[in-house]
N, C-alpha and C. Protein backbone atom coordinates (compact mmCIF):
# COMPACT_ATOMS: atom_id res chain seq x y z
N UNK A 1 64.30 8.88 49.45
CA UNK A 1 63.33 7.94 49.80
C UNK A 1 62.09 8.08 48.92
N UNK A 2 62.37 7.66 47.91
CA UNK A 2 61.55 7.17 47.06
C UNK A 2 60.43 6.16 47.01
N UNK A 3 59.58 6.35 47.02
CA UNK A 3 58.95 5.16 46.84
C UNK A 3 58.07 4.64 45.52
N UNK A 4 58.52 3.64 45.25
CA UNK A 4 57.96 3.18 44.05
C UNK A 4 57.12 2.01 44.29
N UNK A 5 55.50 2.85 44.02
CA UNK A 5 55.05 1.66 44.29
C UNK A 5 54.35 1.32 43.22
N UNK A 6 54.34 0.33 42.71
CA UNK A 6 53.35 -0.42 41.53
C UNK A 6 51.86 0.20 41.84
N UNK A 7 51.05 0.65 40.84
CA UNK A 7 49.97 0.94 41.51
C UNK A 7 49.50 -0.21 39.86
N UNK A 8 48.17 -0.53 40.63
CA UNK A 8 47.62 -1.63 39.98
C UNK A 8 47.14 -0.50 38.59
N UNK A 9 46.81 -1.89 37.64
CA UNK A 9 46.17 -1.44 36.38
C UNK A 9 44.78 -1.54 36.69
N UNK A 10 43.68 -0.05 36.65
CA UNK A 10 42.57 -0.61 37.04
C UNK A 10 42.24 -0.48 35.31
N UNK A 11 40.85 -1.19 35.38
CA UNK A 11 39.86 -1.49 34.78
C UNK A 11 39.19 -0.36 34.48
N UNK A 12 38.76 0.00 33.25
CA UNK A 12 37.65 1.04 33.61
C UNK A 12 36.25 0.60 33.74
N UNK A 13 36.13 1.36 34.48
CA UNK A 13 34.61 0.81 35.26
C UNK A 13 33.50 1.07 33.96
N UNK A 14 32.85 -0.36 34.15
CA UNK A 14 32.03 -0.23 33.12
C UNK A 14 30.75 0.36 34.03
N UNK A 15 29.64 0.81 32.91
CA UNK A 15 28.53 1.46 33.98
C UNK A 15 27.47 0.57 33.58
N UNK A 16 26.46 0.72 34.47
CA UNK A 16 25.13 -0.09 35.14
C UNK A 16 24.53 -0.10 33.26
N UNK A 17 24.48 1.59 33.29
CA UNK A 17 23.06 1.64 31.89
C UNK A 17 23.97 0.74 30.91
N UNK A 18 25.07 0.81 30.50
CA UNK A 18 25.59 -0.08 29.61
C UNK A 18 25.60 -1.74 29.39
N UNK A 19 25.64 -1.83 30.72
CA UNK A 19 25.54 -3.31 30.70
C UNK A 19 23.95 -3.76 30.26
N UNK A 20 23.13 -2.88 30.94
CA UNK A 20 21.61 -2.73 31.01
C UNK A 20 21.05 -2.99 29.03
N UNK A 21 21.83 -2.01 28.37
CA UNK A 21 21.52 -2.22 27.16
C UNK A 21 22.08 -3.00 26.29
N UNK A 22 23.34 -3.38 26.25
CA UNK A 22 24.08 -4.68 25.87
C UNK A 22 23.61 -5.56 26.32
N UNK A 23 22.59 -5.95 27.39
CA UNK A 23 21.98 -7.49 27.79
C UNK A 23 20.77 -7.46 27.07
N UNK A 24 20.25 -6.22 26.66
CA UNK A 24 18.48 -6.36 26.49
C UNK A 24 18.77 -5.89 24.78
N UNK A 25 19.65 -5.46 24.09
CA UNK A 25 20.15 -5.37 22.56
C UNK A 25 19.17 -6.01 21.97
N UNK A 26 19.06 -7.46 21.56
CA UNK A 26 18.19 -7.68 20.74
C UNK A 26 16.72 -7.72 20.56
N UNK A 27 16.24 -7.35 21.92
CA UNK A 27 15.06 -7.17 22.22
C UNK A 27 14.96 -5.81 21.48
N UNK A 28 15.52 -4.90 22.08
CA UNK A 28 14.99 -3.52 21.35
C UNK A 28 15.18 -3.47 19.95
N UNK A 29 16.52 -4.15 19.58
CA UNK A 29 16.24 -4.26 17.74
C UNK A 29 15.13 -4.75 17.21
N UNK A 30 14.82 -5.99 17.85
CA UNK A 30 13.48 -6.74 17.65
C UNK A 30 12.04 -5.68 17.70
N UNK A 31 12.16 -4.75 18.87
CA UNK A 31 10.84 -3.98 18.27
C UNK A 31 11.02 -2.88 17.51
N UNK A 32 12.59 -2.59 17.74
CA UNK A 32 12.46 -1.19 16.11
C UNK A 32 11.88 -2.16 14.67
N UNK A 33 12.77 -3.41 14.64
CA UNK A 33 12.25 -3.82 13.68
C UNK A 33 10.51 -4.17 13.53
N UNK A 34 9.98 -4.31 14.39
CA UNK A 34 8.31 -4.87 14.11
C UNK A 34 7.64 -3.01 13.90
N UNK A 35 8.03 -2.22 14.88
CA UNK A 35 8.10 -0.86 14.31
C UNK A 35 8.07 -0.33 13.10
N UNK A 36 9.08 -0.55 12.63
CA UNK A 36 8.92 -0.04 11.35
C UNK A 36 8.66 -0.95 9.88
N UNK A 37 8.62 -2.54 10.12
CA UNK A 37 7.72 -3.29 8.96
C UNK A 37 6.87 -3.07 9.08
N UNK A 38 5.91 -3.22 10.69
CA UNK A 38 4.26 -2.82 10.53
C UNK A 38 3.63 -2.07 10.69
N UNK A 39 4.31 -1.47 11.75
CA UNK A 39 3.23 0.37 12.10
C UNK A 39 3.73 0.94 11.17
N UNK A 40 4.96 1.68 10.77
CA UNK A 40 4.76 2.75 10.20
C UNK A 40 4.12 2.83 8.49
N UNK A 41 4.28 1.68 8.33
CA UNK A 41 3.69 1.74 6.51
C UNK A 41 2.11 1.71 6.57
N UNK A 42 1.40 1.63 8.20
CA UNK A 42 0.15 1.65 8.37
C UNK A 42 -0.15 3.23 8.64
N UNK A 43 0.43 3.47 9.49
CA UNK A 43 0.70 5.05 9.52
C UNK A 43 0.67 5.89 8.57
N UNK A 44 1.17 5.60 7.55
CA UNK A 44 1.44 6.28 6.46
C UNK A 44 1.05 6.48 5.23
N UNK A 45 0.05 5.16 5.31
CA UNK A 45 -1.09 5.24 3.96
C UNK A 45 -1.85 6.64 3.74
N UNK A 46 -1.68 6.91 2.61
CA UNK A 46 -2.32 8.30 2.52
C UNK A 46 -3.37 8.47 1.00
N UNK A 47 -2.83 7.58 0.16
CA UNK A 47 -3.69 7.40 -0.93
C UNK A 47 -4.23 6.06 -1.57
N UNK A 48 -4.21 6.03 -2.81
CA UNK A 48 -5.22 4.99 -2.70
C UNK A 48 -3.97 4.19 -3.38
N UNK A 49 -2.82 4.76 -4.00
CA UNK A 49 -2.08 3.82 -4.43
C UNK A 49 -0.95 2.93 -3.72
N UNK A 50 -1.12 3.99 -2.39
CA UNK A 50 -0.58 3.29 -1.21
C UNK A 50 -1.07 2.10 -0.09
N UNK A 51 -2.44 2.07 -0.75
CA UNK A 51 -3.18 1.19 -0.28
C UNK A 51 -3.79 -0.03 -1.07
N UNK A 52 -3.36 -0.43 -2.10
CA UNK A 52 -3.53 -1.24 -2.71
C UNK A 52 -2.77 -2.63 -2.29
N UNK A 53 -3.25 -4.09 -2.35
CA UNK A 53 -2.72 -4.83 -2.27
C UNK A 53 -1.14 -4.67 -2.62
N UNK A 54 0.15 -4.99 -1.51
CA UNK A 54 1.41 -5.17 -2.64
C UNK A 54 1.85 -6.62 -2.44
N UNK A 55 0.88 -7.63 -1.66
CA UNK A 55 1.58 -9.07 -1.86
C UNK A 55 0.96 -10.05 -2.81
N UNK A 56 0.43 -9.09 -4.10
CA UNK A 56 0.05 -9.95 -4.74
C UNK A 56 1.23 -10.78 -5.89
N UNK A 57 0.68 -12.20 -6.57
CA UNK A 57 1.77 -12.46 -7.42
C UNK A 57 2.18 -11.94 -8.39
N UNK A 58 3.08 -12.06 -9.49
CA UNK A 58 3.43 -11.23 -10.06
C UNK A 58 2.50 -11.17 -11.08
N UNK A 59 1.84 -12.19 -11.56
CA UNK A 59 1.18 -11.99 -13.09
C UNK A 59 0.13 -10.77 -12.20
N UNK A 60 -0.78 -11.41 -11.18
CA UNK A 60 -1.74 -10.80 -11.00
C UNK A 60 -1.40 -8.86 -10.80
N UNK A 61 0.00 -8.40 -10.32
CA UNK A 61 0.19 -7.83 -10.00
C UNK A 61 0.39 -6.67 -10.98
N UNK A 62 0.69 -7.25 -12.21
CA UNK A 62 1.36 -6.51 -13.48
C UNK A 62 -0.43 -6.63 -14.26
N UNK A 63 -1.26 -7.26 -13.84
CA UNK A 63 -2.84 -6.86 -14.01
C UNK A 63 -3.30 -5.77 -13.87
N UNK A 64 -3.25 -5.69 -12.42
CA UNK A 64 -3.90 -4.81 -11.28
C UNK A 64 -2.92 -3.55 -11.77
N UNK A 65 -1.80 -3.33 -11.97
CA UNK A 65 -0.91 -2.22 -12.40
C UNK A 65 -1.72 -1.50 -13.89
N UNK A 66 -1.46 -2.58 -14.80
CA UNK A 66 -2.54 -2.58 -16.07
C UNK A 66 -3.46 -1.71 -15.96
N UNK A 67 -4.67 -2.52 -15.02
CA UNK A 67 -6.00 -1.82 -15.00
C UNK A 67 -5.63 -0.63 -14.76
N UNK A 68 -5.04 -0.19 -13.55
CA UNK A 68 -5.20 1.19 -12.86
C UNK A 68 -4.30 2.23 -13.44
N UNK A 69 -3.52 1.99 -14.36
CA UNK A 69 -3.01 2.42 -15.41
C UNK A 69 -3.97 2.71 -17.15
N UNK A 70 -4.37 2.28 -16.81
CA UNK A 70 -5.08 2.35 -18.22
C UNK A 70 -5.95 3.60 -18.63
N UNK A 71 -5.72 4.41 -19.36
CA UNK A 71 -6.34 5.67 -19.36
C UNK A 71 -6.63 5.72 -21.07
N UNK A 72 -7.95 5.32 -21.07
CA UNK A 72 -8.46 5.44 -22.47
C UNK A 72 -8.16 4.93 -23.94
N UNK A 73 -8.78 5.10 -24.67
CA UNK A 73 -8.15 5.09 -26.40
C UNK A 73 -7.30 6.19 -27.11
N UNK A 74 -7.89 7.83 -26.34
CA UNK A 74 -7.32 8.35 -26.78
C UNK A 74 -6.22 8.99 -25.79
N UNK A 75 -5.41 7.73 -24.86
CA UNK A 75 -4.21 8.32 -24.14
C UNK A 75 -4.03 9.23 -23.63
N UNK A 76 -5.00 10.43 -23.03
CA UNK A 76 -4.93 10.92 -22.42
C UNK A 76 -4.24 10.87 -20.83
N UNK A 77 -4.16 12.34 -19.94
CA UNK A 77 -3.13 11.22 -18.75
C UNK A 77 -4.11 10.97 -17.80
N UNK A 78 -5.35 10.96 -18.01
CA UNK A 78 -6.52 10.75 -16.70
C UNK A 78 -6.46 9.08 -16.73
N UNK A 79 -6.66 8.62 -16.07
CA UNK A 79 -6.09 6.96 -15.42
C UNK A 79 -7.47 6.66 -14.61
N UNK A 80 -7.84 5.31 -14.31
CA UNK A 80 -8.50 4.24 -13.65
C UNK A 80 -8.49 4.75 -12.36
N UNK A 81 -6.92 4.67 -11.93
CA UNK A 81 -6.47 5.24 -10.56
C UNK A 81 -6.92 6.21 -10.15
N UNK A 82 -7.11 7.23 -11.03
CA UNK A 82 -7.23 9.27 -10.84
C UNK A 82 -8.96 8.68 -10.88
N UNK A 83 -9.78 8.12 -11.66
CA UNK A 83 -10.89 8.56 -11.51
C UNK A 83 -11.47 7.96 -10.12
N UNK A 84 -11.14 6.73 -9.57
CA UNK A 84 -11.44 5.76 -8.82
C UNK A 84 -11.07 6.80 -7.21
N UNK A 85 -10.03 7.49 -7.15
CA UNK A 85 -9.16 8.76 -6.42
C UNK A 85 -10.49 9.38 -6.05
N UNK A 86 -10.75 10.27 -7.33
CA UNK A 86 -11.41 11.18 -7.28
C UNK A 86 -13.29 11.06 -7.18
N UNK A 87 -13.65 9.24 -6.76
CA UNK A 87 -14.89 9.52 -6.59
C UNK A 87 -15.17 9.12 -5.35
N UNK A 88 -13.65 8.42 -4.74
CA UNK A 88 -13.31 8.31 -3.10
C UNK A 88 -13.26 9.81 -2.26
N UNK A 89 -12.28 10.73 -2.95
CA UNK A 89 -12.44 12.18 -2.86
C UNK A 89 -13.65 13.25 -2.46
N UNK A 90 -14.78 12.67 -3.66
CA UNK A 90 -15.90 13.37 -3.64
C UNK A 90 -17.15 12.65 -2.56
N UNK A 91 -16.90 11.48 -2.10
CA UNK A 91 -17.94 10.47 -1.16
C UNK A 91 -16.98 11.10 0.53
N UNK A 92 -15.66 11.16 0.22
CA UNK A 92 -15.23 11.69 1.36
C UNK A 92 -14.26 13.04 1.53
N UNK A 93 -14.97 14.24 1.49
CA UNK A 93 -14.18 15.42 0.88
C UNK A 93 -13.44 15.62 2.96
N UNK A 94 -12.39 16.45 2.78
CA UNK A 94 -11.72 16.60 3.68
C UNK A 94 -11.98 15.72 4.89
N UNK A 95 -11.15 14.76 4.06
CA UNK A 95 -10.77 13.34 5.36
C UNK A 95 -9.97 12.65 5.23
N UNK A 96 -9.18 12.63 5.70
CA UNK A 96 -8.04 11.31 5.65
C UNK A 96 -7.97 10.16 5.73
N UNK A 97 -9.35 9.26 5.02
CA UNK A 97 -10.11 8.22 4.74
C UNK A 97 -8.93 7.13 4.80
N UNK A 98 -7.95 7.21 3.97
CA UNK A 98 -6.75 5.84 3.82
C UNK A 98 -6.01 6.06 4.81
N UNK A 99 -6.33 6.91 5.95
CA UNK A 99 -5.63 6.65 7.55
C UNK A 99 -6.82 6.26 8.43
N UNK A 100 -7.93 6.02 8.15
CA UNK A 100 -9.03 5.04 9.13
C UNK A 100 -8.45 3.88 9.27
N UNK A 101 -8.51 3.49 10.63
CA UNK A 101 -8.38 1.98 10.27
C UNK A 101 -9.47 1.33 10.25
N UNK A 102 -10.65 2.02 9.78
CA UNK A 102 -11.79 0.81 8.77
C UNK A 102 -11.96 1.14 7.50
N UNK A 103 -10.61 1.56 6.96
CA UNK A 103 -10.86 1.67 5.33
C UNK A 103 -9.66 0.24 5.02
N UNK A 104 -10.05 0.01 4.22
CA UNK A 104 -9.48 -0.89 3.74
C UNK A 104 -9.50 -1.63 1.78
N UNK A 105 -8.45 -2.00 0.98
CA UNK A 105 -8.90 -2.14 -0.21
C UNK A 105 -8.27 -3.26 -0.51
N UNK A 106 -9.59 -4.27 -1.11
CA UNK A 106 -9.63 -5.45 -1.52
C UNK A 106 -9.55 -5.97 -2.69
N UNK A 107 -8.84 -6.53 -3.42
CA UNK A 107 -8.70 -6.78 -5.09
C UNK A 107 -8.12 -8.31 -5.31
N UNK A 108 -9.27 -8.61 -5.60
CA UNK A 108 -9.07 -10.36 -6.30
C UNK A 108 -9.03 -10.45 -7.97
N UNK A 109 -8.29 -10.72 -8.66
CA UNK A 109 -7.93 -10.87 -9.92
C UNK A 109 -7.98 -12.62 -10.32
N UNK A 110 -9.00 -12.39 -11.19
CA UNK A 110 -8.77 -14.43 -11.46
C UNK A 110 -8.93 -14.61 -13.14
N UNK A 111 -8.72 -15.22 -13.69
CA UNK A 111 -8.12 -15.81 -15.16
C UNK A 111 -9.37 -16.47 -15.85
N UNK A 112 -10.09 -15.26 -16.68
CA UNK A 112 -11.52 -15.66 -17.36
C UNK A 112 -11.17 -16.35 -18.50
N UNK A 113 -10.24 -16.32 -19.41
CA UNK A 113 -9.62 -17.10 -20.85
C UNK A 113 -8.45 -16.52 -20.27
N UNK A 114 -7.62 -16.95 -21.78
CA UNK A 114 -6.53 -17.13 -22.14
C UNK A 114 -5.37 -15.84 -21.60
N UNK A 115 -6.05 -14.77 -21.80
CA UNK A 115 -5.15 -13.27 -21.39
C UNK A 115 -6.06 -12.42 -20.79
N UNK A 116 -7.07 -12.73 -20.51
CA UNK A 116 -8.46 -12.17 -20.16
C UNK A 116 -8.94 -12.68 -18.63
N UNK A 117 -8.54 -11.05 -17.72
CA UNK A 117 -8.72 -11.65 -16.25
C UNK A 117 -10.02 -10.62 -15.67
N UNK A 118 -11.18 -11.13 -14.91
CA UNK A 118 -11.65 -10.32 -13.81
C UNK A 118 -10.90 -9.69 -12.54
N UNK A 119 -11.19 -8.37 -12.71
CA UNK A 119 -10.71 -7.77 -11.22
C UNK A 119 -11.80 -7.04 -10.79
N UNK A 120 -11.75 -8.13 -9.78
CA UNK A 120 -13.02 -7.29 -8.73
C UNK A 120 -12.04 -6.84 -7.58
N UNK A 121 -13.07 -5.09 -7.31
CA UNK A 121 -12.14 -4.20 -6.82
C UNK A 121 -13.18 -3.83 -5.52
N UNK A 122 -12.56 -3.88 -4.39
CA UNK A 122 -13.73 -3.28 -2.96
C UNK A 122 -13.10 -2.83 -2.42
N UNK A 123 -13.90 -1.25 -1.88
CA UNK A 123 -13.18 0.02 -0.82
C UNK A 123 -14.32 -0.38 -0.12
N UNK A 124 -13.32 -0.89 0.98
CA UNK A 124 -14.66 -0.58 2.09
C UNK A 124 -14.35 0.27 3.32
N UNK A 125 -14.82 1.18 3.57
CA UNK A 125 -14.98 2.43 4.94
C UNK A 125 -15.86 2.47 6.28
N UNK A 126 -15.70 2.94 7.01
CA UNK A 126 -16.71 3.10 7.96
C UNK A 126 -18.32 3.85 7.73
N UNK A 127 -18.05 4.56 6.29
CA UNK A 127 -19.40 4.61 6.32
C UNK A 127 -20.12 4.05 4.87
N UNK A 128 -19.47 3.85 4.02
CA UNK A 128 -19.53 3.41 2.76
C UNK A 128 -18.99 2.53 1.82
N UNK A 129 -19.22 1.20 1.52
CA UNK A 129 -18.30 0.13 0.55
C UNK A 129 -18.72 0.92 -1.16
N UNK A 130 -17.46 0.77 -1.64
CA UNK A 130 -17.40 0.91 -3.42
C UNK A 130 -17.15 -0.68 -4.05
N UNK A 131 -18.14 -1.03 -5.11
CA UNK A 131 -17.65 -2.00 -5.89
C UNK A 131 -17.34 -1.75 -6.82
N UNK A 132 -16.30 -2.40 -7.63
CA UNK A 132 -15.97 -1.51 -8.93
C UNK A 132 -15.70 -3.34 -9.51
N UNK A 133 -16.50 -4.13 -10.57
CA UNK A 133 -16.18 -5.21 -11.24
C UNK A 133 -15.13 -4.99 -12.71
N UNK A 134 -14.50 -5.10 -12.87
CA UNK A 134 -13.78 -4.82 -14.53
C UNK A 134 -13.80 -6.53 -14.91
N UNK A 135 -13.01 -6.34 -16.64
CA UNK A 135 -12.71 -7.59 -17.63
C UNK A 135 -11.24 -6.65 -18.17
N UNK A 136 -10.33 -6.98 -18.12
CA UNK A 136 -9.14 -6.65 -18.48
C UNK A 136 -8.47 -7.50 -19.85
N UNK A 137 -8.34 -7.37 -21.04
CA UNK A 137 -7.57 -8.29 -21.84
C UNK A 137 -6.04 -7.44 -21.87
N UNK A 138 -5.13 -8.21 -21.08
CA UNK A 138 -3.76 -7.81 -20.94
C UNK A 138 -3.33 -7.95 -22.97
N UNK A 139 -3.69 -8.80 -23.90
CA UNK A 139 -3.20 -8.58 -25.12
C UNK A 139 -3.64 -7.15 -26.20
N UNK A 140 -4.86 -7.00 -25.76
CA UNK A 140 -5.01 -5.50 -26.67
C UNK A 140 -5.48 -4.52 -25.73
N UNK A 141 -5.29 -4.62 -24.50
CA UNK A 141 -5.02 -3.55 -23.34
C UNK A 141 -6.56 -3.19 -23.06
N UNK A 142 -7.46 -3.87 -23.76
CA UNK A 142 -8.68 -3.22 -23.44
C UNK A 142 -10.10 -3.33 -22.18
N UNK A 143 -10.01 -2.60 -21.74
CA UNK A 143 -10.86 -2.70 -20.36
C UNK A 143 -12.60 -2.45 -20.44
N UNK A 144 -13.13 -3.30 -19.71
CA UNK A 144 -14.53 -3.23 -19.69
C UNK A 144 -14.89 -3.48 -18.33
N UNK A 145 -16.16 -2.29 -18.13
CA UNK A 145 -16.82 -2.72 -16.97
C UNK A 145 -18.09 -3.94 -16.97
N UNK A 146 -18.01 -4.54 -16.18
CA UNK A 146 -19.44 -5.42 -16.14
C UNK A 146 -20.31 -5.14 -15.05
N UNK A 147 -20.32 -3.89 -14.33
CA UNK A 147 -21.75 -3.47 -13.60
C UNK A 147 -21.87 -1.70 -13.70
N UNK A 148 -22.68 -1.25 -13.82
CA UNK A 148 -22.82 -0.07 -14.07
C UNK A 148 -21.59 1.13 -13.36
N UNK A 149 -21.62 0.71 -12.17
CA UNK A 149 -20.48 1.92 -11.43
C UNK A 149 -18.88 1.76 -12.01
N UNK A 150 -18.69 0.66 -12.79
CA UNK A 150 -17.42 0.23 -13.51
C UNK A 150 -17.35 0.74 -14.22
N UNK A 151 -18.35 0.25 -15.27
CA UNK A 151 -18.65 1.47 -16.63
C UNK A 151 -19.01 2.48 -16.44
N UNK A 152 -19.16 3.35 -15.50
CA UNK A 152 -19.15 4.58 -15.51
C UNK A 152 -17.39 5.02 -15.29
N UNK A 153 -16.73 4.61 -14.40
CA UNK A 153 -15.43 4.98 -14.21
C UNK A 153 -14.37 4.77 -15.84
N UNK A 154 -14.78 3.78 -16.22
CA UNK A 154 -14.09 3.16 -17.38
C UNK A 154 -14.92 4.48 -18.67
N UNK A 155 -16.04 4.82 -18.42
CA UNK A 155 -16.88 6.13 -19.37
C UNK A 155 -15.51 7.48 -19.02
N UNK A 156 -15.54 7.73 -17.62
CA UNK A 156 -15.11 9.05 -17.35
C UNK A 156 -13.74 8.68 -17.85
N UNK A 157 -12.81 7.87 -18.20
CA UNK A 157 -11.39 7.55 -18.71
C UNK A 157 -11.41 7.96 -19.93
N UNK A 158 -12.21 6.71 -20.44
CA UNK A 158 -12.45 6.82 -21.94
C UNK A 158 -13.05 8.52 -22.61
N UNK A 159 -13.53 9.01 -22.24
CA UNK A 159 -14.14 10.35 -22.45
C UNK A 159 -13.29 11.76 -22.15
N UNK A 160 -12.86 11.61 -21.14
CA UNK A 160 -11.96 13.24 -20.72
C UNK A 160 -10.99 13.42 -21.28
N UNK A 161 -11.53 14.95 -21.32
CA UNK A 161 -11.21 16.06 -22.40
C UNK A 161 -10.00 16.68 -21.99
């Protein structure tokens, strides 16, 4: 006496948290993604080259690269960037100034002639704005300041030893 009984095919039981996160899925992708396009690259600014405009267009962009690249006549490796660094450095010694969120850096580039652009450059902080005006000729690479604190940065390039 056997008995054979069919026992049903169950299902495996699905559970509560699963269903819970398979219904709400794109929501949470949705804020990893706003997560990590906008906080963390804010988070993470730490210098000044990380804080430079990056949605600018391309001409203007391969400018602004130009300028802050440009380190003298006699090619040395001290740069626009390193001196501009280093007088943010010395106005704010042990601080993590490009993680304030009232620092911020502003750069408008506009088309004076033919290959010849202004870049006006502004750090502004919670306790101190920098202006820095330049004249850039992208054809013979040569940079000029037009207000004194420019030409001084564009002096300390041109000069170090």
């Amino acid at each position: 006496m056997v008995k054979n009984s069919k026992k049903k095919e169950e299902k495996p039981k699905e559970s509560q948290f699963k269903k819970f996160l398979i219904k709400r899925a794109p929501i949470y992708l949705a804020a990893i993604a706003i997560l990590l396009i906008f906080i963390i690259p804010e988070l993470t600014k730490g210098d000044l080259q990380s804080s430079l405009p990056s949605n600018l267009p391309e001409n203007e962009k391969l400018v602004l690269d130009s300028l802050m690249a440009y380190n003298g006549p006699n090619k040395e490796g001290y740069r626009v960037m390193d001196a501009i660094s280093e007088e943010i450095n010395e106005k704010y010694p042990n601080e993590k100034i490009f993680q304030n969120k009232d620092t911020s850096v502003n750069v408008s580039i506009s088309n004076i002639e033919n290959e010849v652009y202004q870049v006006d450059f502004k750090f502004d902080s919670y306790k101190e704005n920098l202006h820095y005006n330049w004249n850039i000729d992208m054809v013979s690479g040569d940079v000029s300041g037009n207000d004194d604190e420019s030409k001084y940065i564009i002096d300390l390039v041109d000069f170090y030893d």
